[in-house]
PDB file of N, CA and C in Angstrom:
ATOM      1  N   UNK A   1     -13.510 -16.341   3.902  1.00  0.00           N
ATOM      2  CA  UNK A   1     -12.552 -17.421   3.753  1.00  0.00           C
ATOM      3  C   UNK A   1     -11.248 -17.027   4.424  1.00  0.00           C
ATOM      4  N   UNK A   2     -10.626 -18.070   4.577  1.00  0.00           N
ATOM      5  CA  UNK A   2      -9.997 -17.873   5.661  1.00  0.00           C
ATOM      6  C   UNK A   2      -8.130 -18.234   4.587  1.00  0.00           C
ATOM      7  N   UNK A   3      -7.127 -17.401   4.454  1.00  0.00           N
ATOM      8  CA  UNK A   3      -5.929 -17.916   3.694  1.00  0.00           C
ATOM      9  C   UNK A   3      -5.277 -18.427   4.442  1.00  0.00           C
ATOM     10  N   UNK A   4      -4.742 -19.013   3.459  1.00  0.00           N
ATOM     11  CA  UNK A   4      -3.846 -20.151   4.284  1.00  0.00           C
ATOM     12  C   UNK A   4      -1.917 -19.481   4.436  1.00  0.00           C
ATOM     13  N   UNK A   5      -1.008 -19.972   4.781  1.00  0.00           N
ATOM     14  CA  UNK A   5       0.238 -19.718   4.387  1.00  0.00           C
ATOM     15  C   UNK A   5       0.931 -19.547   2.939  1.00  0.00           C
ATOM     16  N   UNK A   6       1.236 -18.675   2.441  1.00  0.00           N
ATOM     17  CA  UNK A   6       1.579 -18.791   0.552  1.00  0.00           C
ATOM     18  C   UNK A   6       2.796 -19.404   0.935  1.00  0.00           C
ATOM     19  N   UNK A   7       3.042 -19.848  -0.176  1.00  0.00           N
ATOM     20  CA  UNK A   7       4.790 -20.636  -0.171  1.00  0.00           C
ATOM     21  C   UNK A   7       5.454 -19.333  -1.319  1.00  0.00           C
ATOM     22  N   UNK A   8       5.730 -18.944   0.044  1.00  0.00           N
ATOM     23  CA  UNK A   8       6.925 -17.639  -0.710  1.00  0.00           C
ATOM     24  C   UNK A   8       7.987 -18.755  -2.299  1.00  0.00           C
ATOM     25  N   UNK A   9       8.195 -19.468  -1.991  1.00  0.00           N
ATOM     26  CA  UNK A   9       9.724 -19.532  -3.084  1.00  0.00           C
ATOM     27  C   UNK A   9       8.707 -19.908  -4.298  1.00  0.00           C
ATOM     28  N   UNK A  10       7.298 -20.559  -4.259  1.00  0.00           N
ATOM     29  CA  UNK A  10       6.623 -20.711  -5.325  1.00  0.00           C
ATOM     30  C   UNK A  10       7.315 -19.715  -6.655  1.00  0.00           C
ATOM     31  N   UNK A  11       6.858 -20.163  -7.615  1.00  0.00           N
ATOM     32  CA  UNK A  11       6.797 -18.988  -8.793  1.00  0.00           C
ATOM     33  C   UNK A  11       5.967 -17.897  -8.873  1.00  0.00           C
ATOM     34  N   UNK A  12       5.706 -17.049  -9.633  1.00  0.00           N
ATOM     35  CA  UNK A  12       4.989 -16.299  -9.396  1.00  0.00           C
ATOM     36  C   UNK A  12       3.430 -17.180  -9.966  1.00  0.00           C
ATOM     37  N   UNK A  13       3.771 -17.493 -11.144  1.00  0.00           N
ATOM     38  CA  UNK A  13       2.679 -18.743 -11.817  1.00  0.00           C
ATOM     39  C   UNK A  13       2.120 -19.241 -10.677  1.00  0.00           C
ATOM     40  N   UNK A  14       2.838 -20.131 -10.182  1.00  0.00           N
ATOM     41  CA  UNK A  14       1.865 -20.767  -8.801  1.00  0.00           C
ATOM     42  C   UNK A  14       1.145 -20.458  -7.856  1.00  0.00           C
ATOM     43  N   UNK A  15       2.344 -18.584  -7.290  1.00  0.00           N
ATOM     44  CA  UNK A  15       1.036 -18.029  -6.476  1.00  0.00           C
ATOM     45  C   UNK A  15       0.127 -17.554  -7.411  1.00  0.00           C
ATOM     46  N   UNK A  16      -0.201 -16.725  -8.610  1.00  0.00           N
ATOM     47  CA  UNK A  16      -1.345 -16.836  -8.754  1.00  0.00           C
ATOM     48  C   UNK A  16      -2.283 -17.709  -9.285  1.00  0.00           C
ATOM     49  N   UNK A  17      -2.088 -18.997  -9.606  1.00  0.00           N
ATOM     50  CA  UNK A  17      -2.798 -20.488  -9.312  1.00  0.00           C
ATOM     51  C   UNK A  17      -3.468 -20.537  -8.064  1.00  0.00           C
ATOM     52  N   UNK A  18      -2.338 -20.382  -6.714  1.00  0.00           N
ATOM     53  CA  UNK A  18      -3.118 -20.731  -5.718  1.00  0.00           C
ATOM     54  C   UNK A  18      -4.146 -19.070  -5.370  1.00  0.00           C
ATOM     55  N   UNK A  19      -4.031 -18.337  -5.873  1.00  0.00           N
ATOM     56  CA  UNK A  19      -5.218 -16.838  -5.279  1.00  0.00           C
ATOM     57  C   UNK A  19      -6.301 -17.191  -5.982  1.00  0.00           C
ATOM     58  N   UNK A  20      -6.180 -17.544  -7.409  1.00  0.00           N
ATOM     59  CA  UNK A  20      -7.190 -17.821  -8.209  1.00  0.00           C
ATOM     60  C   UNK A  20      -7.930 -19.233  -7.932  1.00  0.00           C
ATOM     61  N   UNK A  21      -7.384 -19.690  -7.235  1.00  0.00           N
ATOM     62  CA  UNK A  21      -8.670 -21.126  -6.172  1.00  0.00           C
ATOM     63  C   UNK A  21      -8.532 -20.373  -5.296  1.00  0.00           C
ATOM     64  N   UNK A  22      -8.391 -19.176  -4.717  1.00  0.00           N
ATOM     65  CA  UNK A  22      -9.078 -18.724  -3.589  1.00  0.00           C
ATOM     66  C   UNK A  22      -8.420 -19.366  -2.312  1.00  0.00           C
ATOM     67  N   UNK A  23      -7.075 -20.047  -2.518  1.00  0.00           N
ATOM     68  CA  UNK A  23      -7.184 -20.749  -1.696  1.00  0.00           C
ATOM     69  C   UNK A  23      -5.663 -19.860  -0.322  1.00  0.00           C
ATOM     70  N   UNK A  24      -5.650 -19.081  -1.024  1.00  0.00           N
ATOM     71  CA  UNK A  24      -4.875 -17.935  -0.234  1.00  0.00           C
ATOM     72  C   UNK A  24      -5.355 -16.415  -0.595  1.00  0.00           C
ATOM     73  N   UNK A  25      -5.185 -15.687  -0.108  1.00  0.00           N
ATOM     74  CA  UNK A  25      -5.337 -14.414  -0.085  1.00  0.00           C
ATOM     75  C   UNK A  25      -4.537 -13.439  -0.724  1.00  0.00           C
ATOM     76  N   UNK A  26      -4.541 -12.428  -1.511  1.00  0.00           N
ATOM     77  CA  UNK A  26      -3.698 -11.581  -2.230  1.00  0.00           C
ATOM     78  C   UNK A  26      -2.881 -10.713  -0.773  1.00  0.00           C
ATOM     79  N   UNK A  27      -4.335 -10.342   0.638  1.00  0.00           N
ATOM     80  CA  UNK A  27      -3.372  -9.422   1.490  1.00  0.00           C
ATOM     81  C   UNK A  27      -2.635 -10.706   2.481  1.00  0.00           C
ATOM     82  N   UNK A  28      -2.777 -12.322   2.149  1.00  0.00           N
ATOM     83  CA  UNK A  28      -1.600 -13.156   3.209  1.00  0.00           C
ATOM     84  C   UNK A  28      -0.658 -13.268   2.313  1.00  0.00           C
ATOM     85  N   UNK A  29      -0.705 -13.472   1.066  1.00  0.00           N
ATOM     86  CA  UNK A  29       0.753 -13.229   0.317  1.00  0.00           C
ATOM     87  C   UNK A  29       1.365 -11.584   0.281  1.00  0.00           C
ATOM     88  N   UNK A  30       0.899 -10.807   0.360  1.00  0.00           N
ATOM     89  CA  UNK A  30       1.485  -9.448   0.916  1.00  0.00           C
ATOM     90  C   UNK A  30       2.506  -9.270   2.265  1.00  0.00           C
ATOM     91  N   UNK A  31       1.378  -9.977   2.917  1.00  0.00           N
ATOM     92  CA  UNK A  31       1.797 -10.053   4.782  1.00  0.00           C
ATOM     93  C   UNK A  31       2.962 -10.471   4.525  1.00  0.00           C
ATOM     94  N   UNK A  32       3.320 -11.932   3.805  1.00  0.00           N
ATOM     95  CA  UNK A  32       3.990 -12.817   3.982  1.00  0.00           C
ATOM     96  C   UNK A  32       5.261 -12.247   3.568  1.00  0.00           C
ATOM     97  N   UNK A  33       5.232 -11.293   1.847  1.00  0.00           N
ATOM     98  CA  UNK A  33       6.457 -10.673   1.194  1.00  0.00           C
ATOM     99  C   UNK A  33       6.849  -9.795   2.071  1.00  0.00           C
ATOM    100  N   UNK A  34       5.965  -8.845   3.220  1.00  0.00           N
ATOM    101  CA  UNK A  34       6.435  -7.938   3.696  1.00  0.00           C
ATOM    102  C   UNK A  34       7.233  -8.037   4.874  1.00  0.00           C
ATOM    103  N   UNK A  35       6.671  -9.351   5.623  1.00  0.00           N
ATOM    104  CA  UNK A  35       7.859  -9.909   6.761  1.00  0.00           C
ATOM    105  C   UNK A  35       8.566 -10.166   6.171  1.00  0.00           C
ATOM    106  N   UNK A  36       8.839 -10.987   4.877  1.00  0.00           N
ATOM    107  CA  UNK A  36       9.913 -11.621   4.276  1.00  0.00           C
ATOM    108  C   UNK A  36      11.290 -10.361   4.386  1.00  0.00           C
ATOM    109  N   UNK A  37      10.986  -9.384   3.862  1.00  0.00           N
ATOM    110  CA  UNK A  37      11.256  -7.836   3.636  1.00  0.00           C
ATOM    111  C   UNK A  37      11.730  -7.680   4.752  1.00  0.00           C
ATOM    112  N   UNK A  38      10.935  -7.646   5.824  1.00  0.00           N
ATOM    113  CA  UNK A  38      11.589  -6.573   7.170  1.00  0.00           C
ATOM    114  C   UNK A  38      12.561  -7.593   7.963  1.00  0.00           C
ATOM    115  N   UNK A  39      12.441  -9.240   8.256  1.00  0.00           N
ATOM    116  CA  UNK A  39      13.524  -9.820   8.571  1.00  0.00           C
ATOM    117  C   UNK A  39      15.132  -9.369   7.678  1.00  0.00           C
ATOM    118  N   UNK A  40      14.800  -9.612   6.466  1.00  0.00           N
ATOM    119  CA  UNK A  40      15.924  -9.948   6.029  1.00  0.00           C
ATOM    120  C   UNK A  40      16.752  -8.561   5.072  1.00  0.00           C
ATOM    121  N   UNK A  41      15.900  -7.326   4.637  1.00  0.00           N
ATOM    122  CA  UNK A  41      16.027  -6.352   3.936  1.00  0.00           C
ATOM    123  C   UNK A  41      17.329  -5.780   4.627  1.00  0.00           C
ATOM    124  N   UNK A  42      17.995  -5.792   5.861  1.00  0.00           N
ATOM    125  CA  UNK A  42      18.814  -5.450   6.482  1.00  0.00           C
ATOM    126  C   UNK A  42      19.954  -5.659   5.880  1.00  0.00           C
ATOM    127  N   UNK A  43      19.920  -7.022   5.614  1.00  0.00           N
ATOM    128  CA  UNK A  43      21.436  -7.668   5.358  1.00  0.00           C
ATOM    129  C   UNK A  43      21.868  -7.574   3.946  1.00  0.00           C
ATOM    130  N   UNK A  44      20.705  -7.560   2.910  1.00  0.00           N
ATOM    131  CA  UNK A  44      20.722  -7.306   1.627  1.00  0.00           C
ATOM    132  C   UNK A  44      20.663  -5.877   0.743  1.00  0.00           C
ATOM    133  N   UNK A  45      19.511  -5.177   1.534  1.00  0.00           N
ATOM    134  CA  UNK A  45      19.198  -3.328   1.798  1.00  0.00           C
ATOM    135  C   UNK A  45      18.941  -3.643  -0.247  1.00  0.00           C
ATOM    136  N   UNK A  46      17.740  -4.549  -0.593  1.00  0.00           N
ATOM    137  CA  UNK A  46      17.119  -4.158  -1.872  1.00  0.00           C
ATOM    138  C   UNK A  46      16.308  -3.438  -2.077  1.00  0.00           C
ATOM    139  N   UNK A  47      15.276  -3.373  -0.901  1.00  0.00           N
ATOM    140  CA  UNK A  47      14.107  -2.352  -1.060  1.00  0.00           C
ATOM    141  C   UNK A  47      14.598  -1.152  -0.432  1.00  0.00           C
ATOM    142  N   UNK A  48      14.752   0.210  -1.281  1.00  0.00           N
ATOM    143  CA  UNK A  48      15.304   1.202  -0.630  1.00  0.00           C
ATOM    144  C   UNK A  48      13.665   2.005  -0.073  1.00  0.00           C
ATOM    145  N   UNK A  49      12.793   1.783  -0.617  1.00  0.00           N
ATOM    146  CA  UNK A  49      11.467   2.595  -0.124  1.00  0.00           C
ATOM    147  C   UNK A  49      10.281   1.433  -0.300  1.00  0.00           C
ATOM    148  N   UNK A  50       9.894   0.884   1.621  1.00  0.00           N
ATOM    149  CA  UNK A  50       8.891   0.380   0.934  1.00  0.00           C
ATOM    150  C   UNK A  50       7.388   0.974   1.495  1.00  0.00           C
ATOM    151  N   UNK A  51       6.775   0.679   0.722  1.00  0.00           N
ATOM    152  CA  UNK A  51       4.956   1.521   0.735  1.00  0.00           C
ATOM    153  C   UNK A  51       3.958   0.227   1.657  1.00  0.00           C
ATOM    154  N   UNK A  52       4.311  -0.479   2.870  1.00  0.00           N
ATOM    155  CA  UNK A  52       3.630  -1.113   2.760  1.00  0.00           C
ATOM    156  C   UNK A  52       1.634  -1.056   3.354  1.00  0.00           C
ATOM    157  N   UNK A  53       1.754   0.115   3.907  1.00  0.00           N
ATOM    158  CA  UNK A  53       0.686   0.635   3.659  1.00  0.00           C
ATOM    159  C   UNK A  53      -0.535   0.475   2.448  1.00  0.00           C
ATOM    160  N   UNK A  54       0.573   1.205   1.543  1.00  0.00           N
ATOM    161  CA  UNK A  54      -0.063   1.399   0.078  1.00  0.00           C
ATOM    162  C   UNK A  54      -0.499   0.064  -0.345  1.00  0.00           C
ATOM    163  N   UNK A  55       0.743  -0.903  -0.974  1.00  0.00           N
ATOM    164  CA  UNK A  55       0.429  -2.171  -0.723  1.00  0.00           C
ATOM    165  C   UNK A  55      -0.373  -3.130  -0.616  1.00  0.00           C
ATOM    166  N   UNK A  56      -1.122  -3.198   1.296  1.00  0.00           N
ATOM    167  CA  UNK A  56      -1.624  -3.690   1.806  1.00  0.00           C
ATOM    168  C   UNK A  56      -3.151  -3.569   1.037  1.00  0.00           C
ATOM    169  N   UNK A  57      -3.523  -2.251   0.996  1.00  0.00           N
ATOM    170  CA  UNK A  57      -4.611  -1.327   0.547  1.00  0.00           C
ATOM    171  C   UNK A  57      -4.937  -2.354  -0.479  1.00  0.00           C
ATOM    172  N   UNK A  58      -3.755  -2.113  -1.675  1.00  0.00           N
ATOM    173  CA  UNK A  58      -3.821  -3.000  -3.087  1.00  0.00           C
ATOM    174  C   UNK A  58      -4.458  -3.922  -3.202  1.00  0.00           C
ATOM    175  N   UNK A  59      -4.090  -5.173  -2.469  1.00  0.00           N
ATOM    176  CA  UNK A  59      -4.186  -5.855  -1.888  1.00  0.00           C
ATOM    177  C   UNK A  59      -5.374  -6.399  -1.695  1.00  0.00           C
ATOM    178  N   UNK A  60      -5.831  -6.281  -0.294  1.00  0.00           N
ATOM    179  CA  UNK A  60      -7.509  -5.962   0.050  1.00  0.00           C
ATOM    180  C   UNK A  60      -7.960  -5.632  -1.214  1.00  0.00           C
ATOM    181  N   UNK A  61      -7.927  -4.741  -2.030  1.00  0.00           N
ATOM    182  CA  UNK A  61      -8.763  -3.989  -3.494  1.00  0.00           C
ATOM    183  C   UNK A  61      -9.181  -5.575  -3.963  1.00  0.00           C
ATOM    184  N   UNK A  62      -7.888  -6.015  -4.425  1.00  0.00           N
ATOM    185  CA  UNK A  62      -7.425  -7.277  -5.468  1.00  0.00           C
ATOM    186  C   UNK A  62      -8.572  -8.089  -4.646  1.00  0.00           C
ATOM    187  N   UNK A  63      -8.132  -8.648  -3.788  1.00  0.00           N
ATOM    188  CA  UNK A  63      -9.601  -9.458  -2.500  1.00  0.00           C
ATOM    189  C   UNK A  63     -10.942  -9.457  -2.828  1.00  0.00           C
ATOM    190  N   UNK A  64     -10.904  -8.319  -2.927  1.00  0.00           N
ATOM    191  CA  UNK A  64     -12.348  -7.866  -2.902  1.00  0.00           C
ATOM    192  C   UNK A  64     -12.902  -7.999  -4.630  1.00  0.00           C
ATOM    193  N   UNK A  65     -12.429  -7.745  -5.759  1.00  0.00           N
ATOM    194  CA  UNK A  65     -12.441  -7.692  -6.610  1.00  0.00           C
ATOM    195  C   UNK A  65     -12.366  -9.202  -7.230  1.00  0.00           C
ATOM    196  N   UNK A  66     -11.486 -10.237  -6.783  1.00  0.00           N
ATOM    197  CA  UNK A  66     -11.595 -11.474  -7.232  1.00  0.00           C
ATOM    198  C   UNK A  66     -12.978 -11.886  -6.043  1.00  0.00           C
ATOM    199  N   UNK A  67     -13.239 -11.699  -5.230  1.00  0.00           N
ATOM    200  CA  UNK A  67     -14.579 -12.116  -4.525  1.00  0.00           C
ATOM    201  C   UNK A  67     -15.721 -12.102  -5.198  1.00  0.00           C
ATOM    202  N   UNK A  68     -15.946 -10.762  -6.095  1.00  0.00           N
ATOM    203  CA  UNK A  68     -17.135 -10.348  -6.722  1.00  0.00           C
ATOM    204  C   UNK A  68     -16.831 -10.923  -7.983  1.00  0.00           C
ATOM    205  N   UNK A  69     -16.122 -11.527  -8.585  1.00  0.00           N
ATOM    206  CA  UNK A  69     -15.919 -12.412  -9.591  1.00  0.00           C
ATOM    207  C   UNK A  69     -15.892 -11.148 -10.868  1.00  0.00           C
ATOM    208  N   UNK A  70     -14.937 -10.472 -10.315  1.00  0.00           N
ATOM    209  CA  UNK A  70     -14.796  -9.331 -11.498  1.00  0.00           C
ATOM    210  C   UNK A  70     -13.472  -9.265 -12.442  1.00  0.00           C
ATOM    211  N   UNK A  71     -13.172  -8.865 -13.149  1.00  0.00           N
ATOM    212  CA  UNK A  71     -12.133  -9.205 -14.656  1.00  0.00           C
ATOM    213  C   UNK A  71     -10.867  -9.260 -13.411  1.00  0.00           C
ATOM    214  N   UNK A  72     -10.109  -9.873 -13.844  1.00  0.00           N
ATOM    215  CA  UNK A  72      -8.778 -10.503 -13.365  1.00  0.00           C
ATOM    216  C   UNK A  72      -7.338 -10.501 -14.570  1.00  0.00           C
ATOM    217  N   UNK A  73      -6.741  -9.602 -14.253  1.00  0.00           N
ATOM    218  CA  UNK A  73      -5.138  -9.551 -15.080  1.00  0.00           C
ATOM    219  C   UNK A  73      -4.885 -10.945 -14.656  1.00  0.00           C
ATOM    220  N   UNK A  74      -3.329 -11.273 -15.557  1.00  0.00           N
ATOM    221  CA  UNK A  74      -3.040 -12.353 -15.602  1.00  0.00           C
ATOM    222  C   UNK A  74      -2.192 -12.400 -14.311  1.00  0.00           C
ATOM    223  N   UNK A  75      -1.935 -11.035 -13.544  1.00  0.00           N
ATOM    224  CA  UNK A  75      -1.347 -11.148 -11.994  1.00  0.00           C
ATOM    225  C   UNK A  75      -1.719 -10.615 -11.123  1.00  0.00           C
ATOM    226  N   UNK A  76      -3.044 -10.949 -11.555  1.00  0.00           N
ATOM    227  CA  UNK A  76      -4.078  -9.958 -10.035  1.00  0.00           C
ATOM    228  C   UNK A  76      -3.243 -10.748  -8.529  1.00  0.00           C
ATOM    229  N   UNK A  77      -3.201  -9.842  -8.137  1.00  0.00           N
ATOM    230  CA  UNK A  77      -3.472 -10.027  -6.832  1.00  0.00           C
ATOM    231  C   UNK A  77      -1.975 -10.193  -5.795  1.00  0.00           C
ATOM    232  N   UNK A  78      -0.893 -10.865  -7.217  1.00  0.00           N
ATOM    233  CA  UNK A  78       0.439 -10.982  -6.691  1.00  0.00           C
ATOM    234  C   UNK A  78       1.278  -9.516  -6.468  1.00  0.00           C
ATOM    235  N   UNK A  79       1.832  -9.362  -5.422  1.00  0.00           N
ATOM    236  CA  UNK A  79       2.223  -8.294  -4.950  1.00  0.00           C
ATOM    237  C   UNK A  79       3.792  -8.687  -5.766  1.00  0.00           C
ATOM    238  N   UNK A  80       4.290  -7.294  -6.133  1.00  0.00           N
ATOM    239  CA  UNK A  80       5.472  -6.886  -6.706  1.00  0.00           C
ATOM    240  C   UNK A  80       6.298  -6.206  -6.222  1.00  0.00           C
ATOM    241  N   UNK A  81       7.842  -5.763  -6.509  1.00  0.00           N
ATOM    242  CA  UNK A  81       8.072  -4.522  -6.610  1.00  0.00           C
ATOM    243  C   UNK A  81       8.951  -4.169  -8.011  1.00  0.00           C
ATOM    244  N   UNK A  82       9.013  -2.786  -7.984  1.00  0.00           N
ATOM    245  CA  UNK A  82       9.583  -1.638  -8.712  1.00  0.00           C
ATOM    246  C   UNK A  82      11.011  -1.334  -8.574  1.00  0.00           C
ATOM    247  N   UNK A  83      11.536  -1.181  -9.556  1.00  0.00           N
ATOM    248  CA  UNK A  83      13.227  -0.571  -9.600  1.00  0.00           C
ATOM    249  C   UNK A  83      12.817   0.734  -9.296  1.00  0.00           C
ATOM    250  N   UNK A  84      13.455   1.565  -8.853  1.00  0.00           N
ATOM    251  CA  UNK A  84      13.426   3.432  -8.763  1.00  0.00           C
ATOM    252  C   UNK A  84      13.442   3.961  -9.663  1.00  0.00           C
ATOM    253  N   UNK A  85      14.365   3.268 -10.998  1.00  0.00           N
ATOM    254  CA  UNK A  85      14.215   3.647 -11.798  1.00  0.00           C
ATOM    255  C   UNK A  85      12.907   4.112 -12.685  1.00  0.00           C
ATOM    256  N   UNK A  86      11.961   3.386 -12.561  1.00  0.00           N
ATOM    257  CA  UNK A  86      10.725   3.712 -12.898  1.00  0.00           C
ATOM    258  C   UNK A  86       9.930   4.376 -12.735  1.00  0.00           C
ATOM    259  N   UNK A  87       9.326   5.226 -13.418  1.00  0.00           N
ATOM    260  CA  UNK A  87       8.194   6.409 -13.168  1.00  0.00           C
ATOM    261  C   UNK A  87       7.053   6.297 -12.320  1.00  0.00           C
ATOM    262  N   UNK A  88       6.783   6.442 -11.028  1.00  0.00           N
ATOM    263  CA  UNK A  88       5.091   5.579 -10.732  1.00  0.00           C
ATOM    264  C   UNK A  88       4.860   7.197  -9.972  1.00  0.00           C
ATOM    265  N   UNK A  89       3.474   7.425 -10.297  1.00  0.00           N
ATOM    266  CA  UNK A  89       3.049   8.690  -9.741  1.00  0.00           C
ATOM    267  C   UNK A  89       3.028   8.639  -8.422  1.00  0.00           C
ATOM    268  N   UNK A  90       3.235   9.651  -7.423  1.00  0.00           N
ATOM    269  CA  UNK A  90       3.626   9.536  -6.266  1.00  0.00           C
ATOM    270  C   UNK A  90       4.545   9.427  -6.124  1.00  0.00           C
ATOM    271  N   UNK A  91       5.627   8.743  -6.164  1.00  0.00           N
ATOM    272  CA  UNK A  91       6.878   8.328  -5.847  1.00  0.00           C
ATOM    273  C   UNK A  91       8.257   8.997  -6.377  1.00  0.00           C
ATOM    274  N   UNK A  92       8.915   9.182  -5.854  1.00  0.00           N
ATOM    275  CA  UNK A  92       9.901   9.513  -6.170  1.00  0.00           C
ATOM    276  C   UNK A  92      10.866   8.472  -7.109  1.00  0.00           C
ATOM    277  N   UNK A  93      11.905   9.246  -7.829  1.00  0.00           N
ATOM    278  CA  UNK A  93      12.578   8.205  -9.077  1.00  0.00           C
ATOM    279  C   UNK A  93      13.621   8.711  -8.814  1.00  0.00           C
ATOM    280  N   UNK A  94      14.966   7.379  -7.775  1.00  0.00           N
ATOM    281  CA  UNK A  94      15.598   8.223  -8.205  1.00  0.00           C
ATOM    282  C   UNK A  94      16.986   6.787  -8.446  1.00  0.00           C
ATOM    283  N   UNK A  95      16.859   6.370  -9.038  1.00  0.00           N
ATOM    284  CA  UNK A  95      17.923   5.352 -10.058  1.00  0.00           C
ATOM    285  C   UNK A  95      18.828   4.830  -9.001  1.00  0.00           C
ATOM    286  N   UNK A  96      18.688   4.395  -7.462  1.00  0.00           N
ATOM    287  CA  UNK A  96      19.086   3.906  -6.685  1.00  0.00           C
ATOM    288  C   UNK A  96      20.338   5.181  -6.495  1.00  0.00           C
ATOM    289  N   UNK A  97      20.748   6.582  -6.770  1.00  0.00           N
ATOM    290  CA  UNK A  97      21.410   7.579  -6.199  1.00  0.00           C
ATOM    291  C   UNK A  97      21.181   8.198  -4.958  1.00  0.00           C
ATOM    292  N   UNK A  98      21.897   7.474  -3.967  1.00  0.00           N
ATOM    293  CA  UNK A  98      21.465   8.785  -2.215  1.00  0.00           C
ATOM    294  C   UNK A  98      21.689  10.100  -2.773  1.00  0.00           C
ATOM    295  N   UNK A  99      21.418  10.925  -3.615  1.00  0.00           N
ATOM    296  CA  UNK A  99      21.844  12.180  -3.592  1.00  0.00           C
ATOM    297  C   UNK A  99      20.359  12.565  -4.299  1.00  0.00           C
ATOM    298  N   UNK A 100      20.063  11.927  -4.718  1.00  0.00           N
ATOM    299  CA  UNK A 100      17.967  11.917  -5.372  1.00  0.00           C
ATOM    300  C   UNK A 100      17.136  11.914  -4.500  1.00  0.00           C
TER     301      UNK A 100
END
């Protein structure tokens, strides 16, 4: 199947309405947050580290996993992010301080 364009300003509710009809993709709403990100992250500088690699990966997983019609959280598939503040293995934490 083929996704269509997500409507970034949707809610989060709505995009996952529209993943769960299948009718977009968990990695074209990724694509979509991550250009969103690299146009405009300049002028605002919110994402201090982004993984979009990692991400992407997620992503595809989520795809593949709502394909095979397998258990689904109530936000499969919608891509997020994290304050620094927060613990996530791998990553560094460091409370938005350049000196961390």
């Amino acid at each position: 199947m083929q996704g269509t364009a997500p409507h970034l300003l949707d809610s989060a509710t709505a995009l996952v309405a529209t993943l769960r009809r299948r009718e977009v993709r968990s990695v074209d709403v990724t694509r979509a947050f991550l250009d969103r990100i690299e146009r405009g992250n300049h002028l605002v500088r919110c994402v201090t580290r982004l993984e979009a690699d990692s991400a992407l990966r997620q992503a595809a997983a989520a795809d593949r996993l709502a394909d095979a019609g397998g258990p689904l959280g109530p936000l499969h598939g919608l891509p997020m992010t994290l304050k620094d503040a927060y613990p996530v293995a791998g990553s560094r934490t460091t409370f938005g301080l350049p000196h961390l």
